[in-house]
Structures are given as structure tokens and as C-alpha cells.
N, C-alpha and C. Protein backbone atom coordinates (compact mmCIF):
# COMPACT_ATOMS: atom_id res chain seq x y z
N UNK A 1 -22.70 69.19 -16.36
CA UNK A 1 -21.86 69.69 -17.43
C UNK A 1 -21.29 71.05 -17.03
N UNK A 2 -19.95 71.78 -17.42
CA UNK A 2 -19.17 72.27 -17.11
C UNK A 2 -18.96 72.73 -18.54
N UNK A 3 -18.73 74.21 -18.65
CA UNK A 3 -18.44 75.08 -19.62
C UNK A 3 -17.11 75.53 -19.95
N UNK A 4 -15.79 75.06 -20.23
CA UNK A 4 -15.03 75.70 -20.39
C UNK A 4 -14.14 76.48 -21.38
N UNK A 5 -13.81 77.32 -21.57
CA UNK A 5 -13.73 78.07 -23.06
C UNK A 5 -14.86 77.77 -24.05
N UNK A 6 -14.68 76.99 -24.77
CA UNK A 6 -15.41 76.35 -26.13
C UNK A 6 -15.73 75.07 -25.82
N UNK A 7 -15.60 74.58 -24.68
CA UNK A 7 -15.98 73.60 -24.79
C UNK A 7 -16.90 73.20 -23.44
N UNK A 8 -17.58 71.88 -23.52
CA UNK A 8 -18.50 70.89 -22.56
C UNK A 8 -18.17 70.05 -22.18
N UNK A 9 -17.19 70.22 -20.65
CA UNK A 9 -17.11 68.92 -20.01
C UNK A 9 -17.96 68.78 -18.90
N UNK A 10 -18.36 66.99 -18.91
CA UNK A 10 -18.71 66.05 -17.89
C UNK A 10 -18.23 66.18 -16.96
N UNK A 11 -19.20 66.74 -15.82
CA UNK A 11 -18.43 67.00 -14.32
C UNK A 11 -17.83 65.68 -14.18
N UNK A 12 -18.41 64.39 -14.66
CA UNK A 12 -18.08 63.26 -14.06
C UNK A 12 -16.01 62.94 -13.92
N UNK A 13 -15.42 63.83 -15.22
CA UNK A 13 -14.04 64.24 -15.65
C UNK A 13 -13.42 64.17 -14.38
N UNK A 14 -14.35 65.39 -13.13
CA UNK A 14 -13.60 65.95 -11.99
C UNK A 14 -14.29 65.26 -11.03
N UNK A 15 -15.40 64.27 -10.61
CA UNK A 15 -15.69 63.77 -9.79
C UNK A 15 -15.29 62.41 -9.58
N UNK A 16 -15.21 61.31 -10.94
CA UNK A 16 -15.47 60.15 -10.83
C UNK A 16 -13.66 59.98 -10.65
N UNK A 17 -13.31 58.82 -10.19
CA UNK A 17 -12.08 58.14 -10.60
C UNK A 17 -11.90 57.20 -11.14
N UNK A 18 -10.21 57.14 -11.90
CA UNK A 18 -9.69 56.25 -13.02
C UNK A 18 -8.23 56.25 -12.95
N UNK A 19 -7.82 55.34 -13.05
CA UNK A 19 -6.02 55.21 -12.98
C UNK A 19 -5.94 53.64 -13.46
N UNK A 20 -5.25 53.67 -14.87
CA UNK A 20 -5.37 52.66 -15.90
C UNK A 20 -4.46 51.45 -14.93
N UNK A 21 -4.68 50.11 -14.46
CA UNK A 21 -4.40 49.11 -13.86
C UNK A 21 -3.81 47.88 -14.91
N UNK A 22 -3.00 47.92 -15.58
CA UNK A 22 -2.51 47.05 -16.71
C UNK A 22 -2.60 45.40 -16.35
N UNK A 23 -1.91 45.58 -15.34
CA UNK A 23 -1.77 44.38 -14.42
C UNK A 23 -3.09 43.84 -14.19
N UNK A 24 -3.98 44.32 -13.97
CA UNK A 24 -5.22 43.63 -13.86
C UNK A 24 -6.53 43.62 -15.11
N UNK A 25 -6.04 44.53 -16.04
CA UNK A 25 -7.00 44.43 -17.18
C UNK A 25 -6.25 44.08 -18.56
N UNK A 26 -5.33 43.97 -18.47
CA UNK A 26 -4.00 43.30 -19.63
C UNK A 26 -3.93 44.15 -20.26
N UNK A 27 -4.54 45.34 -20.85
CA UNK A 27 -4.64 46.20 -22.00
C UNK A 27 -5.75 45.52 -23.10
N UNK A 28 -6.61 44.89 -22.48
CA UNK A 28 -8.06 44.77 -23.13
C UNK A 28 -8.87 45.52 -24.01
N UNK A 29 -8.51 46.80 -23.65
CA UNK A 29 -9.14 47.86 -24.15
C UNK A 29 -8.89 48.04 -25.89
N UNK A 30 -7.78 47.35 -25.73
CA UNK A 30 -7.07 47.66 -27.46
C UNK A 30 -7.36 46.42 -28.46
N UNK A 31 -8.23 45.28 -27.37
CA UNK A 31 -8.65 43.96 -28.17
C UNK A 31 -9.99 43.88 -28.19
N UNK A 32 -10.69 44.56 -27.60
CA UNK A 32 -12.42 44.50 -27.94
C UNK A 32 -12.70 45.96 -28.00
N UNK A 33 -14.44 45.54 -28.32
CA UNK A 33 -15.02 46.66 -28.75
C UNK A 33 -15.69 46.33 -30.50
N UNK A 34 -16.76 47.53 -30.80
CA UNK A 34 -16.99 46.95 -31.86
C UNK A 34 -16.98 48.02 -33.42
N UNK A 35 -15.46 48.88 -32.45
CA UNK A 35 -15.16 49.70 -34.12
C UNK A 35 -13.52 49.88 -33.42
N UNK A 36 -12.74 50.47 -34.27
CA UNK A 36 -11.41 50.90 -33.77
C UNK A 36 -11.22 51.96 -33.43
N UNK A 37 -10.40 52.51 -32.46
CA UNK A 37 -10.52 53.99 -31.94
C UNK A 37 -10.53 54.94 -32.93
N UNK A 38 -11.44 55.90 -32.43
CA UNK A 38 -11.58 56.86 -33.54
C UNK A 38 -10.06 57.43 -33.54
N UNK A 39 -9.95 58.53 -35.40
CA UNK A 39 -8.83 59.09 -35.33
C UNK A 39 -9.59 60.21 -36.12
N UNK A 40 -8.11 61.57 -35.71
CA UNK A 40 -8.96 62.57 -36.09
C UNK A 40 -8.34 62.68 -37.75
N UNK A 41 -8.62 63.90 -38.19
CA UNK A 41 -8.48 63.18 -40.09
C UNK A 41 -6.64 63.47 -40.40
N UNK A 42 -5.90 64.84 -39.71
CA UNK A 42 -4.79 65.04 -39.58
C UNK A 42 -3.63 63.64 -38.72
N UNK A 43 -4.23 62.97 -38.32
CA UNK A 43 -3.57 61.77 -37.84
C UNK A 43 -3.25 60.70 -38.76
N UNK A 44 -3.62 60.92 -39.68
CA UNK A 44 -3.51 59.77 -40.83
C UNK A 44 -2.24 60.15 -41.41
N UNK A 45 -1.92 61.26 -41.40
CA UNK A 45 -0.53 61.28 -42.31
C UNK A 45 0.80 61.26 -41.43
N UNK A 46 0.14 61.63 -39.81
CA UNK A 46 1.09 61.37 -39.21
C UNK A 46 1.57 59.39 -39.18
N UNK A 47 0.53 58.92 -39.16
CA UNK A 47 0.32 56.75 -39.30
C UNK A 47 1.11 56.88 -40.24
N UNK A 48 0.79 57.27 -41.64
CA UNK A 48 1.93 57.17 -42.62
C UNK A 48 2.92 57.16 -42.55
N UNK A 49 3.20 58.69 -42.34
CA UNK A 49 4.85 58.90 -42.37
C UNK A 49 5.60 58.59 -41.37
N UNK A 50 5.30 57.84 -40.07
CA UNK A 50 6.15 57.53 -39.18
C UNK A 50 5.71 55.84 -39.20
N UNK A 51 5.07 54.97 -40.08
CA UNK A 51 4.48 53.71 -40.38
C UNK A 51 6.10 52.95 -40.02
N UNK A 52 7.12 53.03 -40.82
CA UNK A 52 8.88 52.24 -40.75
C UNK A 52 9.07 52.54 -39.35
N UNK A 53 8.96 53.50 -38.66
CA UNK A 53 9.36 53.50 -37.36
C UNK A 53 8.63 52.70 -36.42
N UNK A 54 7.27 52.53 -36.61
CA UNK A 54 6.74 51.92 -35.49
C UNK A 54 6.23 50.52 -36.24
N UNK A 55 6.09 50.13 -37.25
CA UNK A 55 6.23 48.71 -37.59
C UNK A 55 6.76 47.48 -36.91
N UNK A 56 8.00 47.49 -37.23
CA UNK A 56 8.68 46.80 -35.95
C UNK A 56 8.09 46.28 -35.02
N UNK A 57 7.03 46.84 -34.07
CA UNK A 57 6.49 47.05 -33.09
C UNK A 57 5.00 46.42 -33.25
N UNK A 58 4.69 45.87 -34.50
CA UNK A 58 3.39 45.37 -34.48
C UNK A 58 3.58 43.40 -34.63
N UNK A 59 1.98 43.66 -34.73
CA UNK A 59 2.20 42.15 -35.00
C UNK A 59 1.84 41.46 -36.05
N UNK A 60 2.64 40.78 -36.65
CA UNK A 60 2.00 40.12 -38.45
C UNK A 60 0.51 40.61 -38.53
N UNK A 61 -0.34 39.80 -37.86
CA UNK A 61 -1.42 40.28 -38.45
C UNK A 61 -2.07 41.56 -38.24
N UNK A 62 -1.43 42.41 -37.46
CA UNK A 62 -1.85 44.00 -37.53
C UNK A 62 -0.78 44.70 -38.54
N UNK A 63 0.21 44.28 -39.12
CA UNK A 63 0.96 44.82 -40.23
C UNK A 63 -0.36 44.43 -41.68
N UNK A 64 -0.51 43.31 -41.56
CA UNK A 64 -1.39 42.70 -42.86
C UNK A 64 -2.76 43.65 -43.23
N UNK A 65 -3.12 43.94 -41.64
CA UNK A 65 -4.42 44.52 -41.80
C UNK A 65 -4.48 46.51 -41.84
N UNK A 66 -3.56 46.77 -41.84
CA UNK A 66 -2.56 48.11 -41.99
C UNK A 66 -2.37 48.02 -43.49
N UNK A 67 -1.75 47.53 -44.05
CA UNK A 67 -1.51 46.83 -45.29
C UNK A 67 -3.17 46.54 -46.33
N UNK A 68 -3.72 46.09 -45.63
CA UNK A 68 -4.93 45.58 -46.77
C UNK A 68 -5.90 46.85 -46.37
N UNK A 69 -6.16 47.43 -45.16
CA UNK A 69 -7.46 48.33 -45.19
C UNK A 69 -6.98 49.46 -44.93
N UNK A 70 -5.19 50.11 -44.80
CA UNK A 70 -4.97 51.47 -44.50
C UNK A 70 -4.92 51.72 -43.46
N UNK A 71 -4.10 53.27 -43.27
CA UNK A 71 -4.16 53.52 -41.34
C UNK A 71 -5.19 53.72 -41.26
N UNK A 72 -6.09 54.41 -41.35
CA UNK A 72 -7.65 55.10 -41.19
C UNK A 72 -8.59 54.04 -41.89
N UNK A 73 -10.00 53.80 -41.45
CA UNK A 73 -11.10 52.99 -41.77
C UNK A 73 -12.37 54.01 -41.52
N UNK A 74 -13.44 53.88 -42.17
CA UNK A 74 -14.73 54.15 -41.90
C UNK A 74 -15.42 53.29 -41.11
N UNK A 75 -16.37 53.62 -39.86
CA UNK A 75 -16.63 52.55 -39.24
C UNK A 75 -18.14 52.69 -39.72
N UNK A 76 -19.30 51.94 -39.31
CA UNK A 76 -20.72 51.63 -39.66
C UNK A 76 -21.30 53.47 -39.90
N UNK A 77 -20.44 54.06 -38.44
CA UNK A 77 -21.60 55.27 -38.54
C UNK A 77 -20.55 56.64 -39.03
N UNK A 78 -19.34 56.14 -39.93
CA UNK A 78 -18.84 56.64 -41.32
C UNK A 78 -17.33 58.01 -40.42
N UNK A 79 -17.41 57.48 -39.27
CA UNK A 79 -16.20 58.03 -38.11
C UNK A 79 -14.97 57.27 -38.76
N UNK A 80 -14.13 58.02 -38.77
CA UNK A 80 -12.57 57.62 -39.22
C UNK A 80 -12.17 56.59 -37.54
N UNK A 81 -11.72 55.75 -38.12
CA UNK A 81 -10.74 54.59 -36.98
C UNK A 81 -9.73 53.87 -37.27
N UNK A 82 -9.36 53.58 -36.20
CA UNK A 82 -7.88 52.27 -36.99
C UNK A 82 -8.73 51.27 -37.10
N UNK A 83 -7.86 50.69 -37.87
CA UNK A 83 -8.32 49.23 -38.68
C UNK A 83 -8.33 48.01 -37.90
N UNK A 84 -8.92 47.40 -37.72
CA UNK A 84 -8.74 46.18 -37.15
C UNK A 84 -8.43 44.84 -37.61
N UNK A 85 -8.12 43.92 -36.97
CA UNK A 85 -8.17 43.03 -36.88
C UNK A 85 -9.00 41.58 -36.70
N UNK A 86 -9.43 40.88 -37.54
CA UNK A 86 -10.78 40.45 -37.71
C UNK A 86 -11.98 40.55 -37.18
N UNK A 87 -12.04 42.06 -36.79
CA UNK A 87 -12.75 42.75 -36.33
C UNK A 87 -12.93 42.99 -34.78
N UNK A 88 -11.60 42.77 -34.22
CA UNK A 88 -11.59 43.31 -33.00
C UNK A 88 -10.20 43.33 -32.44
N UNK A 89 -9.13 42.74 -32.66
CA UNK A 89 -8.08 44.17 -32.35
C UNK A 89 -7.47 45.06 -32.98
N UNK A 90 -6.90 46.23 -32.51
CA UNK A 90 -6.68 47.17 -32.93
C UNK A 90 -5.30 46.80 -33.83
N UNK A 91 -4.92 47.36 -35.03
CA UNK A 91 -4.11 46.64 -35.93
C UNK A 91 -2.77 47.24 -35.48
N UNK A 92 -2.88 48.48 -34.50
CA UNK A 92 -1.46 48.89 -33.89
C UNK A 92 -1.10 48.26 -32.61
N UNK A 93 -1.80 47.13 -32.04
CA UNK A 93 -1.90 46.96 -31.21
C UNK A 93 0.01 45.79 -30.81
N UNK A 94 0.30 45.61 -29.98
CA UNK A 94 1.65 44.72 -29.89
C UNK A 94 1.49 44.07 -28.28
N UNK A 95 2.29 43.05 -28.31
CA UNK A 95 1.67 42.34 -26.86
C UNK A 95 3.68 42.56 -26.00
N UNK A 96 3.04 42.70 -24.79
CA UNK A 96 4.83 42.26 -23.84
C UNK A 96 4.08 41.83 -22.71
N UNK A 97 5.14 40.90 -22.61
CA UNK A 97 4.86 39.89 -20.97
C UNK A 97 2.94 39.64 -20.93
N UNK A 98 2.52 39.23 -21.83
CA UNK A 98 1.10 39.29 -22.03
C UNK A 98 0.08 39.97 -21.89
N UNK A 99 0.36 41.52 -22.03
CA UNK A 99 -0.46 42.61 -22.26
C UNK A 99 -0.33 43.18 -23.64
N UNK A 100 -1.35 43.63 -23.53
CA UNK A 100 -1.58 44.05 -25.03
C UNK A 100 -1.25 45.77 -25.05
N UNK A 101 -0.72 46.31 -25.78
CA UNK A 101 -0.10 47.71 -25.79
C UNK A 101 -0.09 48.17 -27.26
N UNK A 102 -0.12 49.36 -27.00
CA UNK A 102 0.10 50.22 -28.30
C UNK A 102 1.82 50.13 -28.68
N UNK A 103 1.41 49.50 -30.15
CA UNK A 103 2.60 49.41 -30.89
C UNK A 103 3.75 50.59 -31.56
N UNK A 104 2.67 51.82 -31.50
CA UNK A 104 3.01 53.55 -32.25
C UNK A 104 3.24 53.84 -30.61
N UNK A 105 2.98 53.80 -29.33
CA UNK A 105 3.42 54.57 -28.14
C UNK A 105 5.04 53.54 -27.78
N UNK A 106 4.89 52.24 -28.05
CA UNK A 106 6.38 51.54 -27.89
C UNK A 106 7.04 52.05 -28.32
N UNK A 107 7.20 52.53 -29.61
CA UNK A 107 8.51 52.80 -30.70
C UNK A 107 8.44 54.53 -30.11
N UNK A 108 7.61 54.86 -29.52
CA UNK A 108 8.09 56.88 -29.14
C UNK A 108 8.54 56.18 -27.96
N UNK A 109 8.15 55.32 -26.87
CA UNK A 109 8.77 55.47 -25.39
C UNK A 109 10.25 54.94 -25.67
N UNK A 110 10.55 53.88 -27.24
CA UNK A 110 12.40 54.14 -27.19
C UNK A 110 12.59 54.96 -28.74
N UNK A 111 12.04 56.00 -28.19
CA UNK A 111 12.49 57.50 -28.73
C UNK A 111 12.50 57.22 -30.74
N UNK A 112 11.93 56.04 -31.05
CA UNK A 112 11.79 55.69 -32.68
C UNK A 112 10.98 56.78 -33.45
N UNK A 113 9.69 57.04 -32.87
CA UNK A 113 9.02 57.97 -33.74
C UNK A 113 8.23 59.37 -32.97
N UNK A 114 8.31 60.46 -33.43
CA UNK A 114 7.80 61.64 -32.18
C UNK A 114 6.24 61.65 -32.21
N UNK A 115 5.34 60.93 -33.02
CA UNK A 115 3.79 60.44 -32.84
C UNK A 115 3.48 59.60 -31.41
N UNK A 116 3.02 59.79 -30.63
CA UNK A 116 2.87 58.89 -29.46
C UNK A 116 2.16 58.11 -29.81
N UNK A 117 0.50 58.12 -30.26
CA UNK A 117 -0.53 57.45 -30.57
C UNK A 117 -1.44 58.38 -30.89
N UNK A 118 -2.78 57.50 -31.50
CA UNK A 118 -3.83 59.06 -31.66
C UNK A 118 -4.29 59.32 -30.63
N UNK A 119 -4.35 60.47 -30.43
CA UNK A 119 -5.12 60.95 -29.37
C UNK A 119 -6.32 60.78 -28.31
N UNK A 120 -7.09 59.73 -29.22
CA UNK A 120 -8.02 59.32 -28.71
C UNK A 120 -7.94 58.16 -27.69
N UNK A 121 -6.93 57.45 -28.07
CA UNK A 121 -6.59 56.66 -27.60
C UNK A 121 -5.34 57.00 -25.72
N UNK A 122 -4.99 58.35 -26.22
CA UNK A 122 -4.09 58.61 -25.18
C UNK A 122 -5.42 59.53 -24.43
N UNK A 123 -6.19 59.58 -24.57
CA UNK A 123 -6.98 60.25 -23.57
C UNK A 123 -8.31 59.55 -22.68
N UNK A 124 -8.21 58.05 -23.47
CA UNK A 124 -9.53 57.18 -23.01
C UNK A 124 -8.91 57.49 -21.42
N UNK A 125 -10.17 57.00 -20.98
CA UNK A 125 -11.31 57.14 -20.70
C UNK A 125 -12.46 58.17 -21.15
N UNK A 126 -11.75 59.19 -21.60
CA UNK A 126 -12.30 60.78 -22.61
C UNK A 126 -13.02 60.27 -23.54
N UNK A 127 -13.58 60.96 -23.93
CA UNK A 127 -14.47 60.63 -25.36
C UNK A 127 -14.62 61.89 -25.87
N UNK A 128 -14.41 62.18 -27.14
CA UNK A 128 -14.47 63.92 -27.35
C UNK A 128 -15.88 63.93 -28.29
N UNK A 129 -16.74 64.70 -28.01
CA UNK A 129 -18.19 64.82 -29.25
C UNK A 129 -17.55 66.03 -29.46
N UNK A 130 -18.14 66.10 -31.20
CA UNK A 130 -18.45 67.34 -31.64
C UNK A 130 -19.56 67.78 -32.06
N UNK A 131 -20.36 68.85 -31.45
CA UNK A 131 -21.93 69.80 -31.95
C UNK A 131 -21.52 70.01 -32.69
N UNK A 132 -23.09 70.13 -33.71
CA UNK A 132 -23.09 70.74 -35.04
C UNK A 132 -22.78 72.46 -34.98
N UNK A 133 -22.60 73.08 -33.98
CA UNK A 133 -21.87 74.16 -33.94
C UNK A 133 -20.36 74.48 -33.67
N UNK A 134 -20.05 73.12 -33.62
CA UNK A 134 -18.47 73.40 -33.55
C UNK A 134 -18.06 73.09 -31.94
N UNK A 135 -18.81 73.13 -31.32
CA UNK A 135 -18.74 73.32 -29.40
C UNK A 135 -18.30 71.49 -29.58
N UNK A 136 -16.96 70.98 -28.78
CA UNK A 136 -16.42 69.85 -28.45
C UNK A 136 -16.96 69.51 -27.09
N UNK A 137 -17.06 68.26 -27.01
CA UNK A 137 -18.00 68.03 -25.65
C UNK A 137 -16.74 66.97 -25.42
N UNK A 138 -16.81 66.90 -24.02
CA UNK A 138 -15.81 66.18 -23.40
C UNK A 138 -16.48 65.04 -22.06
N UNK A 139 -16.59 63.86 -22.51
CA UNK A 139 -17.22 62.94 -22.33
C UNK A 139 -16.73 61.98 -21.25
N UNK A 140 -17.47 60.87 -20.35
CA UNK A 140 -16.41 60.14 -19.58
C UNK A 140 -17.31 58.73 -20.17
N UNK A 141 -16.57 57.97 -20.81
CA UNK A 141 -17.15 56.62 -21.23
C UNK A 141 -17.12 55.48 -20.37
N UNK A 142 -17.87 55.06 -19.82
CA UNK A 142 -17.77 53.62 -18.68
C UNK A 142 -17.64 52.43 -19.70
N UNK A 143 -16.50 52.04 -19.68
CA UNK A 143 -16.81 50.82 -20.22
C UNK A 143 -16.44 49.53 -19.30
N UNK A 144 -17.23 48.18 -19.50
CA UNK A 144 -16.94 47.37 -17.91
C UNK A 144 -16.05 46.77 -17.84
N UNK A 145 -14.96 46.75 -18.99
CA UNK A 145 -12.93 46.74 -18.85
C UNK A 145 -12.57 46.98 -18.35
N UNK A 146 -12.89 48.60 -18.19
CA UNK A 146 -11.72 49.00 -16.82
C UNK A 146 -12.46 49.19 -16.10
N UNK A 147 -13.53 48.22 -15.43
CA UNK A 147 -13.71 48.26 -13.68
C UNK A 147 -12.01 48.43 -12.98
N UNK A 148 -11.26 47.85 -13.32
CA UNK A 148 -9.98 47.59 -12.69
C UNK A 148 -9.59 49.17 -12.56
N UNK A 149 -9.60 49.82 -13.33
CA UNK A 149 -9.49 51.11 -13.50
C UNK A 149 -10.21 52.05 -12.82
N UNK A 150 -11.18 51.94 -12.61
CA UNK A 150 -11.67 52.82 -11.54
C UNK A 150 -11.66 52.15 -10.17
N UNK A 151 -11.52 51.30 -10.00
CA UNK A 151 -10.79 50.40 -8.73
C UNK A 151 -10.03 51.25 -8.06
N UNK A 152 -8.89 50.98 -8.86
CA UNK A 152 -7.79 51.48 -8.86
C UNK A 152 -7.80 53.11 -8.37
N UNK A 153 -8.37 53.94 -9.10
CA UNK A 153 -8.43 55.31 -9.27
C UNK A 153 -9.25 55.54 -7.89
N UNK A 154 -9.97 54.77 -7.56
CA UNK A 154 -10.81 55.11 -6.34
C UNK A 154 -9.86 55.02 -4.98
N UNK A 155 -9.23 53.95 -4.92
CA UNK A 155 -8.31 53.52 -3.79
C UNK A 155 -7.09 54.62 -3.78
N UNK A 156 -6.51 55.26 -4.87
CA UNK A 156 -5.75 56.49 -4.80
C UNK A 156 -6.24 57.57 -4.95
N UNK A 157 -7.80 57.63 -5.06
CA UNK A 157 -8.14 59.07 -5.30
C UNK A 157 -7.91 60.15 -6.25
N UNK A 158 -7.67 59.61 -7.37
CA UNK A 158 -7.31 60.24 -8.66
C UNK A 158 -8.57 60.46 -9.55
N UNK A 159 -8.84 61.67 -9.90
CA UNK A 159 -10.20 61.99 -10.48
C UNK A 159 -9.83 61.36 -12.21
N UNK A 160 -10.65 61.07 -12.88
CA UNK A 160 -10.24 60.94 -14.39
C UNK A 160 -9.02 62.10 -14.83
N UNK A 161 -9.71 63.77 -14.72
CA UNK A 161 -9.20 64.01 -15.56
C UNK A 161 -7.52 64.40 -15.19
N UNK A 162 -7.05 63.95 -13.57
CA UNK A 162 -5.71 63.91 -13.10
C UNK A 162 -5.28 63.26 -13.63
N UNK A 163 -5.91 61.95 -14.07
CA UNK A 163 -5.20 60.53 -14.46
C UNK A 163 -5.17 60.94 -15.79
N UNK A 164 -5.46 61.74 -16.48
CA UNK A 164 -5.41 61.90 -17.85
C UNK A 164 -4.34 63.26 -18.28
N UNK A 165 -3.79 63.96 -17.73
CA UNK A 165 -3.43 65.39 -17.61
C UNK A 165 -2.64 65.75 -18.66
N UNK A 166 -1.82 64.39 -18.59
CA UNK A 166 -0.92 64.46 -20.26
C UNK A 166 -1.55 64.70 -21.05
N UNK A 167 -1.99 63.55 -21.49
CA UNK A 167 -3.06 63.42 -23.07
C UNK A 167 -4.28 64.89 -23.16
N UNK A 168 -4.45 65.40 -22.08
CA UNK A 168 -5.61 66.47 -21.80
C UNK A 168 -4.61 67.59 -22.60
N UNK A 169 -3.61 68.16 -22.12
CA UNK A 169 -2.99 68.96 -22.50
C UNK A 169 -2.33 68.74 -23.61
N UNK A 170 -1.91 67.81 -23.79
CA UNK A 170 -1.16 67.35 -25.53
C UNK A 170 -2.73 67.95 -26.13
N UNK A 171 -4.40 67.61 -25.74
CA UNK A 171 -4.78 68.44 -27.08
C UNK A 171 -5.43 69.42 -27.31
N UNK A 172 -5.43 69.80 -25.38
CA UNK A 172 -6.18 71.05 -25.56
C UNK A 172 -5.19 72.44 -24.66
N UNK A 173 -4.14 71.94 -24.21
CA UNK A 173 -3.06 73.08 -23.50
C UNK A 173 -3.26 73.04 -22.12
N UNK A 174 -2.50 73.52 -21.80
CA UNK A 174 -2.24 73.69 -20.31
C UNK A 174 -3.06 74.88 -19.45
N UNK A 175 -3.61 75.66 -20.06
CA UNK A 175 -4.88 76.72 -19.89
C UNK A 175 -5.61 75.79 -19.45
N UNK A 176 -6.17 74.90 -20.44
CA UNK A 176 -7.65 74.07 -20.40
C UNK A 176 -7.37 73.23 -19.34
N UNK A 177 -6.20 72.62 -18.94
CA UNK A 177 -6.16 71.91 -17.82
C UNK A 177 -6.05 72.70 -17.11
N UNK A 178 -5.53 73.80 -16.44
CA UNK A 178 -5.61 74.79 -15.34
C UNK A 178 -7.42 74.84 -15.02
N UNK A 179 -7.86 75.21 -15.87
CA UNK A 179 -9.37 75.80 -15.36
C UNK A 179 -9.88 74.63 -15.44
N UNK A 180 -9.58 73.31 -15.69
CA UNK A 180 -10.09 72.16 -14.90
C UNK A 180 -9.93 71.44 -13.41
N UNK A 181 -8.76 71.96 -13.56
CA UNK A 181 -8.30 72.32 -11.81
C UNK A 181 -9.27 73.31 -10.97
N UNK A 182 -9.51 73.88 -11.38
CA UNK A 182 -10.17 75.19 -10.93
C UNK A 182 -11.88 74.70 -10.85
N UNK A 183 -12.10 73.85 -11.83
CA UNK A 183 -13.22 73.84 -11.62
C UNK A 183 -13.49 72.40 -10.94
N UNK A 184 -12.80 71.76 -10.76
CA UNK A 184 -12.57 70.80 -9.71
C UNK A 184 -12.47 71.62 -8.05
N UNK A 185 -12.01 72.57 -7.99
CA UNK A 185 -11.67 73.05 -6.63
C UNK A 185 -13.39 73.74 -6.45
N UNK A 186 -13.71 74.43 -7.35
CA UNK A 186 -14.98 75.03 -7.26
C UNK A 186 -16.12 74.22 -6.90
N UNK A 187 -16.08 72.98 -7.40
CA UNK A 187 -17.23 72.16 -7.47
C UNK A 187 -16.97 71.57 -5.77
N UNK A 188 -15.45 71.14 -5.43
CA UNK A 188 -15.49 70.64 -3.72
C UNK A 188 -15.70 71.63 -2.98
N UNK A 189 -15.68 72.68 -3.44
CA UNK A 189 -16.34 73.81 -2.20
C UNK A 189 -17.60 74.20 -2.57
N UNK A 190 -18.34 74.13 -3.28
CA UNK A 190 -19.76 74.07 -3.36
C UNK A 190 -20.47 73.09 -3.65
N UNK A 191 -20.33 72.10 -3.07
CA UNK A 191 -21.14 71.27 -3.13
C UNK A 191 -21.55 70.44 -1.94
């Protein structure tokens, strides 16, 4: 573990690799599992108010289930998530050429709504904890989906948190990614 500002990241961030492989894992990630990605509580009004823009973009039965249980859900252990789909896909979820994709990142990549997705979702492989002191811990989740994904990330040499740099900085700035650089460079020379 790695200290930076306020927060606790997983060396694993700067050691392990990941580079998302679509082509070989379809976008799986958005059809199993056994809660919906977490969301943080200010994301709900963004689902709302940009809901007409990225609609379009879903599929009947993730409009229905948007519709009957809301953007936000409580899951077993009482974490805000999207809603699913008879209990396992994600209700924003939309399919092309037979992958499964985020339906709220389609409608921003043709410029429909300025919400990309929640965050959590633009930063997986990440996992963010929060201590009961407020200190955010920054997590690397294995899940055995994206083997393809660290495949991948291994054969180009891309550490997680390179492959993540966008979504890193959309939520914590471009500071916090600098001194993750830094502490990536620190850790290959001492170690």
C-alpha cells in the first residue's frame, strides 16, 4: 500500500497489468456479477437529468427496470447501485455488433449527454473503499472476466493505473495521477 495525499493505493494499481480487450470478453463485465455497480449519491441526479438523452441508447428491458426500481438501488449490504436487470444486467447496459456497452457512455461518445457514466464504472478495474475516517482506499479487484484484460495489459505492458488515467483523473485530478507516476518510477528503482 502506497500513501498518497489522503488517500491508500494498492501498489498492485502500479505493478499489475490491465488493458480492457472487448473483443475477447464482449463487455461481460456489465452482465454479471451479483449487485450493480456502485454509484456515488451525487450521480443520481446526474441519471435523472440527462435520463431523455441517453435512453435511446438502452434496451426495453433496462428502460423497464430504470422505470420500476429508479436510477440508484440499495444492494444487500445497503451501497447505492444501478438497477438491474433480473438480477444481473446492468439496466444502462446496450449491446453493438454483440458486445455489451454502456448505454450513458454511447449517447456522450455522440456528444448527446456531458455525464459519461458513473464513475465507478469508468474506473473498473479500481475499486474505491472508504475508512471510517474519511481516508479513500484505492483498490485493484481481480475478477476472472477480464483474464482477457490482463492478457492483454501484460503483452503491452500497461500497468492498471496507465490503462485507467482518464477515469483516475476525471475523479481525483491530474496531481493524483502525477504522484502516481512518481510512485510508479520510485517503486522500479527500488525494488
Amino acid at each position: 500500500m502506497i500513501e498518497i495525499e489522503d488517500k491508500i493505493v494498492s501498489a498492485d494499481l502500479l505493478r499489475e497489468c490491465f488493458a480492457c480487450d472487448l473483443g475477447a470478453c464482449r463487455g461481460i463485465c456489465c452482465v454479471e456479477g451479483n449487485a450493480g455497480a456502485p454509484l456515488e449519491a451525487s450521480e443520481l441526479g446526474d441519471l435523472e437529468a440527462e435520463y431523455g438523452r441517453y435512453k435511446p441508447y438502452m434496451t426495453p428491458e433496462g428502460i423497464a427496470a430504470v422505470e420500476a426500481q429508479g436510477f440508484g438501488v440499495l444492494d444487500e449490504e445497503g451501497d447505492l447501485t444501478t438497477p438491474l436487470v433480473a438480477g444481473a444486467e446492468c439496466a444502462y447496459a446496450c449491446r453493438e455488433n454483440g458486445v455489451t456497452l454502456c448505454a450513458i457512455e454511447r449517447a456522450w461518445r455522440d456528444g448527446r449527454t456531458e455525464f459519461r457514466k458513473p464513475v465507478s464504472c469508468h474506473l473498473y478495474p479500481i475499486r474505491l473503499v472508504r475508512f471510517s475516517n474519511g481516508t479513500v482506499g484505492l483498490n485493484y479487484h481481480r475478477w476472472d472476466v477480464c483474464a482477457p484484460a490482463r492478457a492483454c495489459g501484460r503483452k503491452l505492458g500497461v500497468p492498471v493505473y496507465k490503462a485507467l488515467r482518464e477515469p483516475i483523473v476525471r475523479r481525483f485530478g491530474e496531481e493524483f495521477y502525477a504522484a502516481l507516476e512518481a510512485a510508479e518510477s520510485y517503486l522500479k528503482n527500488n525494488n
